[in-house]
C-alpha atoms as a PDB file:
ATOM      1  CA  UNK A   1       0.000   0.000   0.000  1.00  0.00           C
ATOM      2  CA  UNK A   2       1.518   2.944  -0.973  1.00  0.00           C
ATOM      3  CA  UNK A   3       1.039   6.549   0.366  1.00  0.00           C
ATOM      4  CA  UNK A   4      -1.387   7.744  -1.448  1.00  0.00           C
ATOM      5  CA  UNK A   5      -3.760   4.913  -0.760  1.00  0.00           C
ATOM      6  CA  UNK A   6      -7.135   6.474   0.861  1.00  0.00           C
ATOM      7  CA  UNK A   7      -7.514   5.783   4.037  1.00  0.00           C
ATOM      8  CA  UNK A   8      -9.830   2.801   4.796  1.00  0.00           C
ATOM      9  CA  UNK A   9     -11.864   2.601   8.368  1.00  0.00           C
ATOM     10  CA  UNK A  10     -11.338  -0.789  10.239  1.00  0.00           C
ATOM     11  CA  UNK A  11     -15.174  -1.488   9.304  1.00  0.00           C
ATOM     12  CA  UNK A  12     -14.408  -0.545   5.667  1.00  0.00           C
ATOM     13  CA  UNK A  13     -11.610  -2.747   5.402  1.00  0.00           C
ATOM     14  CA  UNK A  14     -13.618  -5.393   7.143  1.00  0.00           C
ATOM     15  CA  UNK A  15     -16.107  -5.585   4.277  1.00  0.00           C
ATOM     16  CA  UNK A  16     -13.187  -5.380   1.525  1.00  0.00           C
ATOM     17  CA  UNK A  17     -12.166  -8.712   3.150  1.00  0.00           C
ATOM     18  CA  UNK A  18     -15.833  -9.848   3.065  1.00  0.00           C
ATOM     19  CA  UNK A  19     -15.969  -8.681  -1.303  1.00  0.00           C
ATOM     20  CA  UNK A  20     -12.811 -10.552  -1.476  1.00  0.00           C
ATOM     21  CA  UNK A  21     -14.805 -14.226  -0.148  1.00  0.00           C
ATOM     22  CA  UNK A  22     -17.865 -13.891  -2.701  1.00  0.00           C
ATOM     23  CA  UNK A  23     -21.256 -13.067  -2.348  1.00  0.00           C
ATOM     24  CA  UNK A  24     -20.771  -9.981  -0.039  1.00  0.00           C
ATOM     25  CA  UNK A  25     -23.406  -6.930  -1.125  1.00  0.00           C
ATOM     26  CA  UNK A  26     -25.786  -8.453   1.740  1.00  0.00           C
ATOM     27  CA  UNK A  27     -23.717  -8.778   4.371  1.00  0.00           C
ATOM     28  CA  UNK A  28     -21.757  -5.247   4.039  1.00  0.00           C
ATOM     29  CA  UNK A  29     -23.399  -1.786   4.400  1.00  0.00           C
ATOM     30  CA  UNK A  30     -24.198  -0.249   1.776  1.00  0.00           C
ATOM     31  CA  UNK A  31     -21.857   3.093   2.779  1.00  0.00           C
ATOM     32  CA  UNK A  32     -19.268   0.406   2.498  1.00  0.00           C
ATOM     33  CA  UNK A  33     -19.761  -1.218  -1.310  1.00  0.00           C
ATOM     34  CA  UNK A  34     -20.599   2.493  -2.463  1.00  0.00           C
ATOM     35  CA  UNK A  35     -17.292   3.668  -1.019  1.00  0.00           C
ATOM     36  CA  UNK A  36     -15.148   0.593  -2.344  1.00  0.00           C
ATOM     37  CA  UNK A  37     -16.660   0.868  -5.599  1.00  0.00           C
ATOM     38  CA  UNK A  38     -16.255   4.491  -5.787  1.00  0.00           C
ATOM     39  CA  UNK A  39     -12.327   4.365  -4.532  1.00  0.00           C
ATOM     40  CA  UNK A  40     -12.207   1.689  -7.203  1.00  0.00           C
ATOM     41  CA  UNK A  41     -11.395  -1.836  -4.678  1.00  0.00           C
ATOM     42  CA  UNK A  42     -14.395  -3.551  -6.054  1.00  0.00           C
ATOM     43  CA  UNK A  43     -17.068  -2.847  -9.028  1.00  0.00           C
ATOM     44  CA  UNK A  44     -20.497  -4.400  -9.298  1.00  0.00           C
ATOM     45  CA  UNK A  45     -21.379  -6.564 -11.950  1.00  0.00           C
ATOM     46  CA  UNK A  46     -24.901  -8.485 -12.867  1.00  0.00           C
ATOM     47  CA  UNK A  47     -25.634  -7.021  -9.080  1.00  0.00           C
ATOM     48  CA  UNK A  48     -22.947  -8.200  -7.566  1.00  0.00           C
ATOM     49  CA  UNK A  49     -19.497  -7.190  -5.789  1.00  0.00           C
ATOM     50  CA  UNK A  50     -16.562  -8.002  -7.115  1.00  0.00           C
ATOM     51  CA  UNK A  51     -12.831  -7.324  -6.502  1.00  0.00           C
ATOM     52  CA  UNK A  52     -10.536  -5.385  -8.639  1.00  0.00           C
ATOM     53  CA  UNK A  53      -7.030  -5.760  -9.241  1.00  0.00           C
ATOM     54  CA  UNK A  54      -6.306  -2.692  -6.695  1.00  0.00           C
ATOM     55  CA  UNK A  55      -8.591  -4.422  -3.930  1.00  0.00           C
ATOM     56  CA  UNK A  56      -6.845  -7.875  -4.662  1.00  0.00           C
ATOM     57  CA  UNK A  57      -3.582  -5.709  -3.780  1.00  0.00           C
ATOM     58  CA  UNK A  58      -4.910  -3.635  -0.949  1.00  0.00           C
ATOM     59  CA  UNK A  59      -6.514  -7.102   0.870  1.00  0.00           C
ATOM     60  CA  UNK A  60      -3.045  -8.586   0.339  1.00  0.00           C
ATOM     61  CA  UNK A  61      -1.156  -5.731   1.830  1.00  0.00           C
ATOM     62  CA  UNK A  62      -3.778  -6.771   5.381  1.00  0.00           C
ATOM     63  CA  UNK A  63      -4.220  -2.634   5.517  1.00  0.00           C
END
């Protein structure tokens, strides 16, 4: 993660972890998948969440 990376609340990066198992838009508020989307860690497709490349990297960097 590099400086520049916004800031992500504990709960925020809580439901990135939950987008990264599958299935997650009911489980995670929906501040939360609006943000991620919008900062570009997941996108919604057919209705559902979905990690991008820069989510992959930001769950793998566990920040």
């Amino acid at each position: 993660m590099s400086e520049h990376d916004p800031a992500l609340s504990a709960e925020e990066f809580a439901s990135l972890i939950e987008v990264s198992k599958g299935e997650a838009q009911r489980e995670i508020p929906q501040l939360h998948w609006e943000r991620l989307v919008g900062l570009g860690y997941a996108v919604r497709r057919l209705g559902e969440l979905g990690l991008t490349a820069s989510g992959m990297r930001r769950v793998a960097a566990g920040k």
